[in-house]
Protein backbone atom coordinates (compact mmCIF):
# COMPACT_ATOMS: atom_id res chain seq x y z
CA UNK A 1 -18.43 8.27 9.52
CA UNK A 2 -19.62 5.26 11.67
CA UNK A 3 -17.69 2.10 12.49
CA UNK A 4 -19.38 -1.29 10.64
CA UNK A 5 -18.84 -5.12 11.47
CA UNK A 6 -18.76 -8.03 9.23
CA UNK A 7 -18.19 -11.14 9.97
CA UNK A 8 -17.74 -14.91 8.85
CA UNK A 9 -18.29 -18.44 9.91
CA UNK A 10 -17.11 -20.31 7.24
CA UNK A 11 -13.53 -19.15 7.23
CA UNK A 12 -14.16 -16.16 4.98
CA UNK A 13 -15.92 -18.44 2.25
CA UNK A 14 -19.17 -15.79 2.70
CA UNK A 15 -19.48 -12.84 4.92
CA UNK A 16 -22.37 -11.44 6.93
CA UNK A 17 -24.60 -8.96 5.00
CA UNK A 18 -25.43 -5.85 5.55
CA UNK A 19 -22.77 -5.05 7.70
CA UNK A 20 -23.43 -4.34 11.32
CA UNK A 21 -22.92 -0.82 12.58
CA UNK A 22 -21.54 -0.68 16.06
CA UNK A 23 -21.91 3.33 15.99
CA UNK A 24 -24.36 6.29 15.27
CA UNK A 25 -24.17 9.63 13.00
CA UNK A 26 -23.73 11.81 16.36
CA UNK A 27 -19.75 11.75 15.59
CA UNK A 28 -17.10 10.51 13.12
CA UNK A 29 -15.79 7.65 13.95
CA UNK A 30 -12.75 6.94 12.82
CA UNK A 31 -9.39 4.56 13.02
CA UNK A 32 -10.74 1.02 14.83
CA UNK A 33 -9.17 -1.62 15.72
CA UNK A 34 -10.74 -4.85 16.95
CA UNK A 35 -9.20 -7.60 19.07
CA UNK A 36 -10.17 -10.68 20.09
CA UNK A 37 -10.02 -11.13 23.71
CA UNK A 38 -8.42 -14.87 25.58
CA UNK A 39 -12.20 -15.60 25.97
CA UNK A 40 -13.23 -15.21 22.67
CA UNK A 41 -14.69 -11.83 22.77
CA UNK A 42 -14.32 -8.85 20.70
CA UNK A 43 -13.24 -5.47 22.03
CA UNK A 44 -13.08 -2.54 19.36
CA UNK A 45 -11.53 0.64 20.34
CA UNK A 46 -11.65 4.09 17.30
CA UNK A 47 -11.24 7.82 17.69
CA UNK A 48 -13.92 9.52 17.56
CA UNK A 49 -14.04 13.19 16.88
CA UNK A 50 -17.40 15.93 15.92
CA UNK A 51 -19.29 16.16 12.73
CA UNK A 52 -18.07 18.56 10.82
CA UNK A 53 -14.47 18.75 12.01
CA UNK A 54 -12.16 17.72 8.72
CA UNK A 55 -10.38 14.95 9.86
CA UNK A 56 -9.28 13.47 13.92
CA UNK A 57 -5.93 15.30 13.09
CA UNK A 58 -7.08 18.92 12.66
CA UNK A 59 -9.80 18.37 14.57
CA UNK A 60 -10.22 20.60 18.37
CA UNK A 61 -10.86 17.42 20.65
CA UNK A 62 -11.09 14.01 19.64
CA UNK A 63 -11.38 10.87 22.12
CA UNK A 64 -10.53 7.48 22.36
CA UNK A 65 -13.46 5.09 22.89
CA UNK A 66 -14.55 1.27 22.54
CA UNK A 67 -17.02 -1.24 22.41
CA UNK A 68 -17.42 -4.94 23.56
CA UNK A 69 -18.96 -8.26 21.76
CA UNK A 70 -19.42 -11.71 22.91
CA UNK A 71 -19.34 -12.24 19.25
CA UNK A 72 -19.50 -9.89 16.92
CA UNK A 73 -23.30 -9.73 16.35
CA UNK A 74 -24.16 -7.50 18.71
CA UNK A 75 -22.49 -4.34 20.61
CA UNK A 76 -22.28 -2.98 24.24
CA UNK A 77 -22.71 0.56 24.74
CA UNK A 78 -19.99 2.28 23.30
CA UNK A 79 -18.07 4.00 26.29
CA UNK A 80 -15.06 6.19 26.46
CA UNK A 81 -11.47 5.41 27.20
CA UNK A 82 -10.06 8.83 26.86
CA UNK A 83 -11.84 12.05 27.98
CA UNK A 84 -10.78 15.85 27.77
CA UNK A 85 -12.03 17.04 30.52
CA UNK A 86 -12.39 20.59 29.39
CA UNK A 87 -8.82 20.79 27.68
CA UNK A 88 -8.68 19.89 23.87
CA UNK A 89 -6.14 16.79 23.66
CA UNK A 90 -6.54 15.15 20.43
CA UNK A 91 -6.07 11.25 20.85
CA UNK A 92 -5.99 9.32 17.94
CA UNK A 93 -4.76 5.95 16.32
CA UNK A 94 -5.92 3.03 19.44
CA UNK A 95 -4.09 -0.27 19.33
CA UNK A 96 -5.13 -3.43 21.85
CA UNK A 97 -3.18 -5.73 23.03
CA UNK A 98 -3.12 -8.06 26.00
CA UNK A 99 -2.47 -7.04 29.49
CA UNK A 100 1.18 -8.10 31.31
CA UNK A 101 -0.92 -10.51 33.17
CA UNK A 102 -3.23 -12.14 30.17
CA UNK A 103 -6.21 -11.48 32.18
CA UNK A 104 -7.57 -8.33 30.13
CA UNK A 105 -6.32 -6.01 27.31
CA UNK A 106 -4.41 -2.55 27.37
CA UNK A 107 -5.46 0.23 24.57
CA UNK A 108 -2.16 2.37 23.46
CA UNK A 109 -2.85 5.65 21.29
CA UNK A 110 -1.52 8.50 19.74
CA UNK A 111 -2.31 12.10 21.83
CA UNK A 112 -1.25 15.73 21.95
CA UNK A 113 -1.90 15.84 25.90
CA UNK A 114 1.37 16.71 27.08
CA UNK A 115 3.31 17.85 23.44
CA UNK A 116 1.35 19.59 20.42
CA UNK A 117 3.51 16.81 17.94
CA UNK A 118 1.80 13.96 19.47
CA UNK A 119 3.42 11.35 21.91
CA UNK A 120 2.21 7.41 22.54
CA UNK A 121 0.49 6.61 25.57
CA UNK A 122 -1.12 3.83 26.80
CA UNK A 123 -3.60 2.05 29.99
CA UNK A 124 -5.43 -1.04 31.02
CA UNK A 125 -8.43 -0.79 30.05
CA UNK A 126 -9.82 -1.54 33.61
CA UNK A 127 -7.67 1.24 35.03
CA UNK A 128 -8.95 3.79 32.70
CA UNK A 129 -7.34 6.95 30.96
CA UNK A 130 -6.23 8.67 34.72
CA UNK A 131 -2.90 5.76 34.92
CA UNK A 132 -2.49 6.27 31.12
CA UNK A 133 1.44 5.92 31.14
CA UNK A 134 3.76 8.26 28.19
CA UNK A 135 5.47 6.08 26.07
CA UNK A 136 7.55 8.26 24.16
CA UNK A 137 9.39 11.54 25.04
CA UNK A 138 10.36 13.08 21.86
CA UNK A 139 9.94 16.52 20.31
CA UNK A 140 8.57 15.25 16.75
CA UNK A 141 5.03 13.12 15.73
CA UNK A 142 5.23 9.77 17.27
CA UNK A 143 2.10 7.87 16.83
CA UNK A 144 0.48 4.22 15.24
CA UNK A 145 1.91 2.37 17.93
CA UNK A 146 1.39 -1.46 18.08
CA UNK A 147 2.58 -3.78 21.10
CA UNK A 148 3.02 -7.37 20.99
CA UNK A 149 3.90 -9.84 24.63
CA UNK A 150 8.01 -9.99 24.48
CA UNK A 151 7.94 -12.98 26.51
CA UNK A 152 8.58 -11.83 30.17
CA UNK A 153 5.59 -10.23 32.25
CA UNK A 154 5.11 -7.03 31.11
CA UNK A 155 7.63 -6.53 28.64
CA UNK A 156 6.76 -5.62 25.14
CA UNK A 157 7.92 -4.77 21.49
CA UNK A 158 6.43 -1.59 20.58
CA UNK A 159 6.92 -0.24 16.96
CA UNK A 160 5.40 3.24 15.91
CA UNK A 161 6.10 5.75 13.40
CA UNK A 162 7.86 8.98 14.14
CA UNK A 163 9.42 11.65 12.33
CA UNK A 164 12.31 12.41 14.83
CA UNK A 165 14.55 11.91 11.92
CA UNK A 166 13.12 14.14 9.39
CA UNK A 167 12.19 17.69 8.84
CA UNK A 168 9.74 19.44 11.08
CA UNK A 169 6.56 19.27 9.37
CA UNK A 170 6.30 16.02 9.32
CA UNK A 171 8.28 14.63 5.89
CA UNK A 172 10.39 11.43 5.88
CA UNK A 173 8.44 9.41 8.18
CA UNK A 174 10.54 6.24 9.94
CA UNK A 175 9.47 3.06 11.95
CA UNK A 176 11.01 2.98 14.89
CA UNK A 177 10.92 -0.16 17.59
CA UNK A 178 11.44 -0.67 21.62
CA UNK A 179 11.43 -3.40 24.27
CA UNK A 180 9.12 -1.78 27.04
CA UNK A 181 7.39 -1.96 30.29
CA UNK A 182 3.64 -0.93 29.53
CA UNK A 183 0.53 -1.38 31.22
């Protein structure tokens, strides 16, 4: 699987075509999520995880990476947010949203790093993935976190799903939602 881009300039009237692809056939890519940045570029962040693996979930290692646009028509190298280092973490599900300070953007994602369920974590991008902070602490799946500014520097509204409330393997899924610190 490989990550495309369309785009419009007439408010969706038309849209570019072919589409653009941003990534190659050396991996599936999987999950993105683009965000445009307070200067009018685009930053897209996706999972991506080997050929032949079934899906980023069973996969044995899957990372976090992203790619930047002035404006959509063309693609920086694509470069890696989250890296295993030799262990097999599975990270998964990226969100961006704007840095405490409005001068960059923060990536939060789903990972098995530190509990085999999956917890949320999250950096700024310009501090990379060794300050990536745990947002949740709880035995069962927590992941698809998104983060919006809560007013006050540095504190946001995270919503994710979980299934701390249901059985074990994963049934009766809930949305859950905190006011935060987060990078």
């Amino acid at each position: 699987m490989d990550c495309l881009v369309i785009s419009s300039a007439d408010g969706g009237a038309t849209w570019s075509d072919p589409p653009l692809r941003v990534t190659d056939a050396a991996a599936n890519d999987d999950f993105p999520f683009i965000f445009a940045q307070s200067d009018g570029s685009l930053l897209l962040a996706w999972a991506r995880y080997a050929l032949g693996e079934p899906s980023p979930f069973s996969a044995t290692s899957s990372e976090i990476v992203y790619a930047t646009s002035p404006d959509g028509s063309a693609w920086s190298e694509v470069k890696s947010l989250t890296v295993d280092r030799g262990q097999l973490f599975v990270d998964s599900l990226p969100t961006v949203y704007p840095s405490p300070d409005g001068s960059g953007v923060s990536i939060a994602w789903a990972s098995n790093r530190e509990d085999p369920r999956g917890e949320i974590y999250a950096t700024r991008l310009s501090d990379g993935p060794s300050a990536a902070l745990r947002l949740t602490r709880d035995p069962d799946q927590d992941y698809s976190p998104r983060l919006v500014p809560a007013g006050q520097n540095g504190l946001y509204l995270m919503v994710w799903v979980s299934s701390r409330n249901g059985s074990p393997n994963g049934e009766d899924l809930d949305l859950f939602f905190q006011m935060l610190e987060a990078p």
